[in-house]
C-alpha atoms as a PDB file:
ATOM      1  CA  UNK A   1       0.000   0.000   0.000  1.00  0.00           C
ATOM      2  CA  UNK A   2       1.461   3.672  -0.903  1.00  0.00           C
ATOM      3  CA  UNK A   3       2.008   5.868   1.752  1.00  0.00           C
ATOM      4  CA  UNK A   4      -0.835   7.416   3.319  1.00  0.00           C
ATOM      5  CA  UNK A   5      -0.918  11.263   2.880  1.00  0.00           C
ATOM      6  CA  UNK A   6      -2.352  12.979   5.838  1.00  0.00           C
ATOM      7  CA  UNK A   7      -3.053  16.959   6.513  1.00  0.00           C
ATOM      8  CA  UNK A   8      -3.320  18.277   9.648  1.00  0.00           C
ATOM      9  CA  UNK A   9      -5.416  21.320  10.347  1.00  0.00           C
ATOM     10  CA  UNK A  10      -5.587  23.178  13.889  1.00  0.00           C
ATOM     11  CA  UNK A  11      -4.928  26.842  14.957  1.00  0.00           C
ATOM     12  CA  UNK A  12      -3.381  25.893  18.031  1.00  0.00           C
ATOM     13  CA  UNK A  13       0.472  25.031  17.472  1.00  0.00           C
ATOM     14  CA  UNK A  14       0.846  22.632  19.966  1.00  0.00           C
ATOM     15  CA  UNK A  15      -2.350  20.610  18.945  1.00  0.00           C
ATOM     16  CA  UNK A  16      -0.583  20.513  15.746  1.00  0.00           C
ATOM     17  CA  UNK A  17       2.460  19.558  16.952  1.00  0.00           C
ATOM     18  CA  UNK A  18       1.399  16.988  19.187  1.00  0.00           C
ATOM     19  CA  UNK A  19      -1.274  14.972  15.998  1.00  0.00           C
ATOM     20  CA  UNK A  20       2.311  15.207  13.950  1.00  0.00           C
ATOM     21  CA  UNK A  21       4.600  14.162  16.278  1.00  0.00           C
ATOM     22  CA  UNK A  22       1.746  10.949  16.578  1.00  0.00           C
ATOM     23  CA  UNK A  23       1.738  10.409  12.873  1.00  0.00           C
ATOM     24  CA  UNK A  24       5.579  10.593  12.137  1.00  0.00           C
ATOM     25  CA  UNK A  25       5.960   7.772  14.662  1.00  0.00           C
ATOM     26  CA  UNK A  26       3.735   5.577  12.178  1.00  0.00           C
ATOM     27  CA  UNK A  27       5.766   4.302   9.564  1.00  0.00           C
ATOM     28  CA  UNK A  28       4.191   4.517   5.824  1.00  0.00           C
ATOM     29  CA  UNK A  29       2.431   7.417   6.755  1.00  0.00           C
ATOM     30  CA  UNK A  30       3.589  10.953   5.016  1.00  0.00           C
ATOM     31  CA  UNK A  31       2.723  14.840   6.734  1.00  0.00           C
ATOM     32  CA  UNK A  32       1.587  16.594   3.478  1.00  0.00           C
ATOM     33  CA  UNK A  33       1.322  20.036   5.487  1.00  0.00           C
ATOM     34  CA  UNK A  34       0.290  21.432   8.705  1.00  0.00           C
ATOM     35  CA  UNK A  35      -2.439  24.141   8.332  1.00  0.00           C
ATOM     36  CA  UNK A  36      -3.617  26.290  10.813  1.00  0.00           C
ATOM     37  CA  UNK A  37      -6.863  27.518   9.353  1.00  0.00           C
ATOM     38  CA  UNK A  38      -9.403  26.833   6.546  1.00  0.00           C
ATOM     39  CA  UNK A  39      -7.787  28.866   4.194  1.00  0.00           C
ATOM     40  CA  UNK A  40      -4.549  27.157   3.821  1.00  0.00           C
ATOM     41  CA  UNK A  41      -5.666  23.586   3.899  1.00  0.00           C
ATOM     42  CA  UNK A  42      -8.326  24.933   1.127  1.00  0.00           C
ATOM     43  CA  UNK A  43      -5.165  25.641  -0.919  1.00  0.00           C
ATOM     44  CA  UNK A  44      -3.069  22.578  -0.071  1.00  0.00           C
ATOM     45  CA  UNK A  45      -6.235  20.437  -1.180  1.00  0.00           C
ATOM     46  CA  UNK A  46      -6.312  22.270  -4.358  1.00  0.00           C
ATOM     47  CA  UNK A  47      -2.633  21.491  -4.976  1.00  0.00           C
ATOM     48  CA  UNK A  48      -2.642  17.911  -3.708  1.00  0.00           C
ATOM     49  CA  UNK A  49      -4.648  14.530  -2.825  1.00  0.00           C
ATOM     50  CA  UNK A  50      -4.397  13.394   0.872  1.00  0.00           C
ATOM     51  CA  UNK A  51      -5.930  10.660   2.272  1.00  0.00           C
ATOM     52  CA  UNK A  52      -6.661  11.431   5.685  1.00  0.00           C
ATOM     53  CA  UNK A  53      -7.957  14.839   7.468  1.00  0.00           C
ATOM     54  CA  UNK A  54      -6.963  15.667  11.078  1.00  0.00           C
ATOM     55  CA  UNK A  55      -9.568  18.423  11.656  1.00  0.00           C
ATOM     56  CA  UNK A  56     -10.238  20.698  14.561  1.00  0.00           C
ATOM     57  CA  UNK A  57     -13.757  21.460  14.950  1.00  0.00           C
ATOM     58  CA  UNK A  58     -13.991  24.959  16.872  1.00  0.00           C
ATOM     59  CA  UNK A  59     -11.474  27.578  14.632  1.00  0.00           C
ATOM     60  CA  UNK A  60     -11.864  31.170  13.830  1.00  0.00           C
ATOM     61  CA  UNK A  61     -14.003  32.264  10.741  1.00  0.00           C
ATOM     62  CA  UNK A  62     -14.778  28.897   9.408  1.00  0.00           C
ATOM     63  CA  UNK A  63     -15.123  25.592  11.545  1.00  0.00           C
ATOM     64  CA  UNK A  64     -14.217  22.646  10.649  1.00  0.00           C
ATOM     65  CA  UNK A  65     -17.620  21.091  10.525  1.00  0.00           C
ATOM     66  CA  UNK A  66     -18.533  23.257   7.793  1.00  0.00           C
ATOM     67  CA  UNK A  67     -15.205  22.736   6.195  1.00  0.00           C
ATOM     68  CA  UNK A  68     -15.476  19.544   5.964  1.00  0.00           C
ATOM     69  CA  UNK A  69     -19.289  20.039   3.948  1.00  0.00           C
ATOM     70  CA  UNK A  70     -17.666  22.015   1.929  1.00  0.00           C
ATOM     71  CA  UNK A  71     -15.761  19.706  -0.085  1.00  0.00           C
ATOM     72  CA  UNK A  72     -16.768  17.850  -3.132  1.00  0.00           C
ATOM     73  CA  UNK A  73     -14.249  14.911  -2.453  1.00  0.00           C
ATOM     74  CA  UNK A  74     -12.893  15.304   0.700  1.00  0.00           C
ATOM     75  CA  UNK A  75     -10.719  12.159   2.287  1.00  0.00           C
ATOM     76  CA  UNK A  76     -10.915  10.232   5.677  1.00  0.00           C
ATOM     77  CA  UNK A  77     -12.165  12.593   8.531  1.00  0.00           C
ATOM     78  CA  UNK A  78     -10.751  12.171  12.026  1.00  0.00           C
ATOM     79  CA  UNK A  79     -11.732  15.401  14.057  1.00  0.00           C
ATOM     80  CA  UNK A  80      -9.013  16.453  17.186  1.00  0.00           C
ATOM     81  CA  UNK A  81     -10.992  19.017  18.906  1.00  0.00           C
ATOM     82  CA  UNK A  82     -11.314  20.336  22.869  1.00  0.00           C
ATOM     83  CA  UNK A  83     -15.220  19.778  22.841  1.00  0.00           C
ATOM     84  CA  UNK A  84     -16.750  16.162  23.090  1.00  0.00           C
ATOM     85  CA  UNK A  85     -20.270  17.792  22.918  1.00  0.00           C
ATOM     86  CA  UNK A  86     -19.747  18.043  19.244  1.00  0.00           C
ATOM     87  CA  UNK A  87     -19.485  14.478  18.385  1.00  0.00           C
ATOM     88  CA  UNK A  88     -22.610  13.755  17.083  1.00  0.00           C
ATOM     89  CA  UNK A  89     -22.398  16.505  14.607  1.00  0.00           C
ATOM     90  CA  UNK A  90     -18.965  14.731  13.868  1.00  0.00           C
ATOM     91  CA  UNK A  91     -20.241  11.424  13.227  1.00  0.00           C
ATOM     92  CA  UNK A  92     -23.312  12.158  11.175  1.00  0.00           C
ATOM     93  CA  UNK A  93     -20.625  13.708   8.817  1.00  0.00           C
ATOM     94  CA  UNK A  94     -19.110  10.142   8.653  1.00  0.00           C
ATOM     95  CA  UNK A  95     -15.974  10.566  10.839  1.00  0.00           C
ATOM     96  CA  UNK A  96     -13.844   7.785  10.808  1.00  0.00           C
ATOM     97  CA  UNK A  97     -13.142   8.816  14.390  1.00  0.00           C
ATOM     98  CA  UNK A  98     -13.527  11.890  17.098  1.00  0.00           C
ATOM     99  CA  UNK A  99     -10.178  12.376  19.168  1.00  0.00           C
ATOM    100  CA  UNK A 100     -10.640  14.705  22.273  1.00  0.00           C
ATOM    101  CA  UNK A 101      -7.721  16.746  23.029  1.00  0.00           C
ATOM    102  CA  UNK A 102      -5.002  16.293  24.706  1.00  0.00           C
ATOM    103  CA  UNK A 103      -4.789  12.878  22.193  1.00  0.00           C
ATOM    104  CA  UNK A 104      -2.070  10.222  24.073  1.00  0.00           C
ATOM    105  CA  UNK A 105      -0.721   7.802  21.281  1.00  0.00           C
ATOM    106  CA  UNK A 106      -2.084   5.062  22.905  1.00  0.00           C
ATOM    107  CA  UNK A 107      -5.427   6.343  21.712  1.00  0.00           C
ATOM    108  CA  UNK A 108      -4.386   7.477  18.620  1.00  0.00           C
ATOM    109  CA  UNK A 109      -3.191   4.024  17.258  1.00  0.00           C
ATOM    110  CA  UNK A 110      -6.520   2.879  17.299  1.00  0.00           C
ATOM    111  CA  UNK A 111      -7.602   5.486  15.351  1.00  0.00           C
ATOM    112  CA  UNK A 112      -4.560   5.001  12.885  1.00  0.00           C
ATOM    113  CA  UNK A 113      -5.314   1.217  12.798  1.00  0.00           C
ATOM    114  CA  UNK A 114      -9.053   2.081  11.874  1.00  0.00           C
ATOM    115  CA  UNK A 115      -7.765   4.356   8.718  1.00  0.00           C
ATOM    116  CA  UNK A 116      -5.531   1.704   7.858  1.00  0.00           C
ATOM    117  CA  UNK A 117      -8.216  -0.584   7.395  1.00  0.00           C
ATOM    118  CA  UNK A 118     -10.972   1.746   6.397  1.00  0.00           C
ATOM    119  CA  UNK A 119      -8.101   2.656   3.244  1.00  0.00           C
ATOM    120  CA  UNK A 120      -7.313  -0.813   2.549  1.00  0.00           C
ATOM    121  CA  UNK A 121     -10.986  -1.059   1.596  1.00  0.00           C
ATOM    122  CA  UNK A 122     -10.761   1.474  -0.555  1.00  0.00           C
ATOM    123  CA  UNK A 123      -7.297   0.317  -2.329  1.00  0.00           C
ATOM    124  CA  UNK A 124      -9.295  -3.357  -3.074  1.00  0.00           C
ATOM    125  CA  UNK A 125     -12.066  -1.661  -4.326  1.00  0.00           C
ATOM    126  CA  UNK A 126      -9.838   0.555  -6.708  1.00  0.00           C
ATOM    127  CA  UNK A 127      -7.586  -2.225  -7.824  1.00  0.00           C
ATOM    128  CA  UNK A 128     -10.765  -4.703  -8.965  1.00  0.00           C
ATOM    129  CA  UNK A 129     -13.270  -2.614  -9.535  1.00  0.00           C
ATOM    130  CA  UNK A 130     -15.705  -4.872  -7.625  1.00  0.00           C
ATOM    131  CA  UNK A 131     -17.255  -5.234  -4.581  1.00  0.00           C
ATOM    132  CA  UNK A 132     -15.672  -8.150  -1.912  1.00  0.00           C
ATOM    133  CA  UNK A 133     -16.323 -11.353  -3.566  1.00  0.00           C
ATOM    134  CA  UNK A 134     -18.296 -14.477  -1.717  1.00  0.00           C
ATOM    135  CA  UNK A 135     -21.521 -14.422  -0.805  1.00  0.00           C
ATOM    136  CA  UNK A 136     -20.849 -12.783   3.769  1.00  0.00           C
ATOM    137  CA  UNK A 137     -18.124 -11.121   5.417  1.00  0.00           C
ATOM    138  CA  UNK A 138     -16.714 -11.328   8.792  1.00  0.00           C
ATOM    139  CA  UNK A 139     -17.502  -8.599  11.075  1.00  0.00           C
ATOM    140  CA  UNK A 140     -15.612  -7.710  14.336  1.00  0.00           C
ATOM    141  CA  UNK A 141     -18.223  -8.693  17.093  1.00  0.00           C
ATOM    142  CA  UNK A 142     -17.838  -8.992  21.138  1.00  0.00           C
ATOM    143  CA  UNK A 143     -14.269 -10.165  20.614  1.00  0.00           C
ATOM    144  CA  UNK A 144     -14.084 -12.207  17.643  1.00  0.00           C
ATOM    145  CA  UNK A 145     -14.967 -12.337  14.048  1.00  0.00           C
ATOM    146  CA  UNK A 146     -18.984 -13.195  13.161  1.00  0.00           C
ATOM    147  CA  UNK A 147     -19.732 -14.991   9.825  1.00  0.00           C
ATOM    148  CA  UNK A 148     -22.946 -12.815   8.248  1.00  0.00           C
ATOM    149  CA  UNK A 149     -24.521 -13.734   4.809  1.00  0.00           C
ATOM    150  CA  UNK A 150     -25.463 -10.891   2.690  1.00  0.00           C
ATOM    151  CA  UNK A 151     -29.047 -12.367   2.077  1.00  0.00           C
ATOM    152  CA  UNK A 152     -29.231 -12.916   5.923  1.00  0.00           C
ATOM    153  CA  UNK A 153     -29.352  -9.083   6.690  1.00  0.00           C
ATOM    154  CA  UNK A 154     -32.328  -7.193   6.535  1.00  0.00           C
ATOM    155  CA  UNK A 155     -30.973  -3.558   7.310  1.00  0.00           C
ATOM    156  CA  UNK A 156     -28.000  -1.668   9.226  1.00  0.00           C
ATOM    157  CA  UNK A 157     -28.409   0.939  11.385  1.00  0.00           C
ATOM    158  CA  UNK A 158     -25.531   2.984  12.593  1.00  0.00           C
ATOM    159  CA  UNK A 159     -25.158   4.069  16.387  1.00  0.00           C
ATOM    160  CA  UNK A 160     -22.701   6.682  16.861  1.00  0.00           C
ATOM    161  CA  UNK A 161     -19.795   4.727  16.079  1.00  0.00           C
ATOM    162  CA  UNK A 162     -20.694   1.523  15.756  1.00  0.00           C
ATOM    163  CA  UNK A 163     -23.339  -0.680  13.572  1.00  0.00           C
ATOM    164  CA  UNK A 164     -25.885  -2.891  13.753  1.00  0.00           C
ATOM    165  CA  UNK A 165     -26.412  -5.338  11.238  1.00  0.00           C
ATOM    166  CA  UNK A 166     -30.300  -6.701  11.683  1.00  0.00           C
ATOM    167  CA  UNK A 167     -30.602 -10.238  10.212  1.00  0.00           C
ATOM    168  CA  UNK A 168     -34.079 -12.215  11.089  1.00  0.00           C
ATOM    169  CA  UNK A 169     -32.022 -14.023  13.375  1.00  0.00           C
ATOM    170  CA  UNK A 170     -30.004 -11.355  15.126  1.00  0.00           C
ATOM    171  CA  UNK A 171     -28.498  -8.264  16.059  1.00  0.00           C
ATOM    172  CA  UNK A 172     -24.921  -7.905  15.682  1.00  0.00           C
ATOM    173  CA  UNK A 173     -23.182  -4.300  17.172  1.00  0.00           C
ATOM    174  CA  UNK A 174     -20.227  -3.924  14.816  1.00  0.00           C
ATOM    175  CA  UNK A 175     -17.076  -1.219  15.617  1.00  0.00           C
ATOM    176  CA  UNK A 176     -17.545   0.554  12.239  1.00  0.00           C
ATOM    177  CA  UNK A 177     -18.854   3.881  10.646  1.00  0.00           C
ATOM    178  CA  UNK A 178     -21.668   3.490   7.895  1.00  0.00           C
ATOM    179  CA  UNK A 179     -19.349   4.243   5.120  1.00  0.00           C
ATOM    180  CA  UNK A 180     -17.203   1.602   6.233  1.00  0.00           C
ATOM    181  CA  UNK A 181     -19.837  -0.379   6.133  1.00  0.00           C
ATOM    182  CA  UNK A 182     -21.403   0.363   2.584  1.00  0.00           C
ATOM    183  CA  UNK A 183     -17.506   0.135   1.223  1.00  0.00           C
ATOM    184  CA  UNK A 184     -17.604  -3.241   2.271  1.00  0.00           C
ATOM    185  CA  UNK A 185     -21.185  -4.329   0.742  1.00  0.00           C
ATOM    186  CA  UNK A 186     -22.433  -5.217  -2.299  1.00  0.00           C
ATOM    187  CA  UNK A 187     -23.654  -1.804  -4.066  1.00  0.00           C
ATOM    188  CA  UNK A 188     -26.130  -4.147  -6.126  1.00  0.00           C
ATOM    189  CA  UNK A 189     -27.303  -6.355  -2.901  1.00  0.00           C
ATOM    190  CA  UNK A 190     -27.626  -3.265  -0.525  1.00  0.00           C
ATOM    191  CA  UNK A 191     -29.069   0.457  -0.460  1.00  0.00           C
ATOM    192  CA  UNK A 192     -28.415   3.826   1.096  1.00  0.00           C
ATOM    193  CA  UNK A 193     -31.670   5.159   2.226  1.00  0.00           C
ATOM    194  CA  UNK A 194     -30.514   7.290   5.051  1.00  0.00           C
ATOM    195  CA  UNK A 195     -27.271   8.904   6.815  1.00  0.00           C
ATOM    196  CA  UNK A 196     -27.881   6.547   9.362  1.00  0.00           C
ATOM    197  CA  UNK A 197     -29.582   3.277   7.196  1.00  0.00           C
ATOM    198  CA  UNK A 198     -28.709   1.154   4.867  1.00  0.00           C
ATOM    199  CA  UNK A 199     -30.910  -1.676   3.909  1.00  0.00           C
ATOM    200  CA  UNK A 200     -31.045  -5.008   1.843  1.00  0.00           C
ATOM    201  CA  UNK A 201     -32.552  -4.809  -1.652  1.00  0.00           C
ATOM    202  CA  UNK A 202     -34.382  -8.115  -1.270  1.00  0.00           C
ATOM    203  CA  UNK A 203     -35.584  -7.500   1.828  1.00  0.00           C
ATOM    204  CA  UNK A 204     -37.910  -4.077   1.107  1.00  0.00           C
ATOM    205  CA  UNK A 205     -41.393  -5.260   1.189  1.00  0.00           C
ATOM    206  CA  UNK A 206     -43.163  -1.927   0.427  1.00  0.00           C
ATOM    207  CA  UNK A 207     -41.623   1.995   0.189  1.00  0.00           C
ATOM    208  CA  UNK A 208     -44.447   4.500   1.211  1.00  0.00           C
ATOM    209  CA  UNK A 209     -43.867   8.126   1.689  1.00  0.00           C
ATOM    210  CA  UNK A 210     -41.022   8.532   3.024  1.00  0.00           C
ATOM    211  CA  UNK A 211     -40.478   5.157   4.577  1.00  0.00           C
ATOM    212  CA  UNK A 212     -39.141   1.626   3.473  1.00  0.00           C
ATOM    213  CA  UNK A 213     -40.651  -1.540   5.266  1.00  0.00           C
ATOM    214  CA  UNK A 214     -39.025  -4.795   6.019  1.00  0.00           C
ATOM    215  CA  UNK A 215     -41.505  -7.202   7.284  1.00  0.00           C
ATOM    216  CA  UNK A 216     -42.439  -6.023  10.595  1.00  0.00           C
ATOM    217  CA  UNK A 217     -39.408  -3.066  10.540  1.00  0.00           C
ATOM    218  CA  UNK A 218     -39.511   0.127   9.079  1.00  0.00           C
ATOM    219  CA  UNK A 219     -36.837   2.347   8.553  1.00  0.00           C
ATOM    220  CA  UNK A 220     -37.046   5.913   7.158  1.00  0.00           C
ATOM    221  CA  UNK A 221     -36.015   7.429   3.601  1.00  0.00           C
ATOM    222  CA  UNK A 222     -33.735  10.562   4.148  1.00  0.00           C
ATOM    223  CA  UNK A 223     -34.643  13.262   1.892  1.00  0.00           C
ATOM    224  CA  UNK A 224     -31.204  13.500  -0.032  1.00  0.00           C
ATOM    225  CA  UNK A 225     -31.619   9.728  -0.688  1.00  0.00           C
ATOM    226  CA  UNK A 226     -35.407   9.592  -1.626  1.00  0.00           C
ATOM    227  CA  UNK A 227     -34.760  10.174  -5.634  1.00  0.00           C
ATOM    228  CA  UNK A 228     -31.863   7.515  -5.302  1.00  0.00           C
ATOM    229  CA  UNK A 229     -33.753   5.224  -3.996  1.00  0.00           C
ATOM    230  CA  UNK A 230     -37.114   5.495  -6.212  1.00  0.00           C
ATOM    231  CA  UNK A 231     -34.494   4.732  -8.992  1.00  0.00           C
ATOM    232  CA  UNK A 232     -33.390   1.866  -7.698  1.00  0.00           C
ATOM    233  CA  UNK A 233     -36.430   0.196  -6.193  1.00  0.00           C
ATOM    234  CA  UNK A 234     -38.200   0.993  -9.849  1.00  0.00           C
END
């Protein structure tokens, strides 16, 4: 795997100081420039690609919250901020993690081993051009890995920072983000329907106004996903 290109973005010096001092410790891993507002990383991500954004939240003019909207492509998110109250906001926005400051390394590794995996995904996906072959995947569950079959789920759900996979059967609480989670699904088995659903193609019994059911479940259609999904259920 090429190196993974990070930018770190923080107006407080030692915040930024302490994230790079983390992240040069990591080996394969590459500082592409260390930004202390908006307006430079704006111009960095012009010049360049990165791969990963280390974003504080509360910064003069512009935060990073609305930063972070702002982009058209924009890579993995990991937000180092001051201010836990903010990490809902931060998750509906599909952080691959929230770090409250002061970050130890101890804490950060886990965050670095998530992106690792998270762009690893995303490298297989590029190289094939397909989504994982087989017919299940193995998901991290209460300390060990859990066999699920695609046409055993019904629908995911995402809880903060983790996921739960519904099958008929079960409920399994997965470590994940739901963009982890649709990277490593079948885009023709499975459907976005919401920021915070995702649900099996087979397993939609009837779409109403502006909700999808599942046998006895229903789960709701987000309005930025409601012309996607018409299309697709057609």
């Amino acid at each position: 795997m090429p190196s993974i290109k990070c930018l770190i973005v923080d107006d407080e010096p030692l915040a930024r100081k302490l994230v790079a001092g983390h992240v040069e410790k990591l080996p394969g891993w590459e500082i592409i420039a260390l930004c202390k507002n908006v307006v430079e990383a704006y111009e960095v991500l012009m010049k360049t690609s990165v791969d990963v954004l280390f974003l504080d939240i509360n910064m003069p003019v512009v935060s990073g919250l609305d930063f972070y909207r702002s982009l058209k492509d924009p890579p993995l998110l990991v937000f180092t901020t001051a201010y836990p109250e903010y990490a809902v906001e931060g998750f509906e926005l599909e952080a691959v993690d929230y770090l409250v400051k002061p970050v130890t390394f101890d804490r950060f590794l886990k965050t670095a081993e998530r992106l690792h995996e998270r762009l690893s995904i995303q490298s297989e996906r590029r190289q094939t051009g397909t989504t994982p072959s087989g017919d299940y995947i193995f998901i991290k569950h209460a300390g060990k890995l859990v066999k699920i079959r695609f046409n055993e789920i019904l629908y995911l759900e995402a809880q903060k920072d983790f996921v739960r996979f519904i099958t008929a059967q079960a409920e399994i609480l997965a470590s994940m983000t739901m963009k982890e989670a649709e990277d490593i699904l079948p885009h023709e088995l499975f459907l976005r329907v919401h920021r915070s659903f995702i649900v099996s193609i087979a397993a939609v019994t009837a779409l109403f106004g502006n909700a999808i059911e599942i046998g006895p479940h229903q789960v709701p259609v987000g309005a930025n996903y409601k012309e996607d999904v018409m299309q697709r259920l057609k």
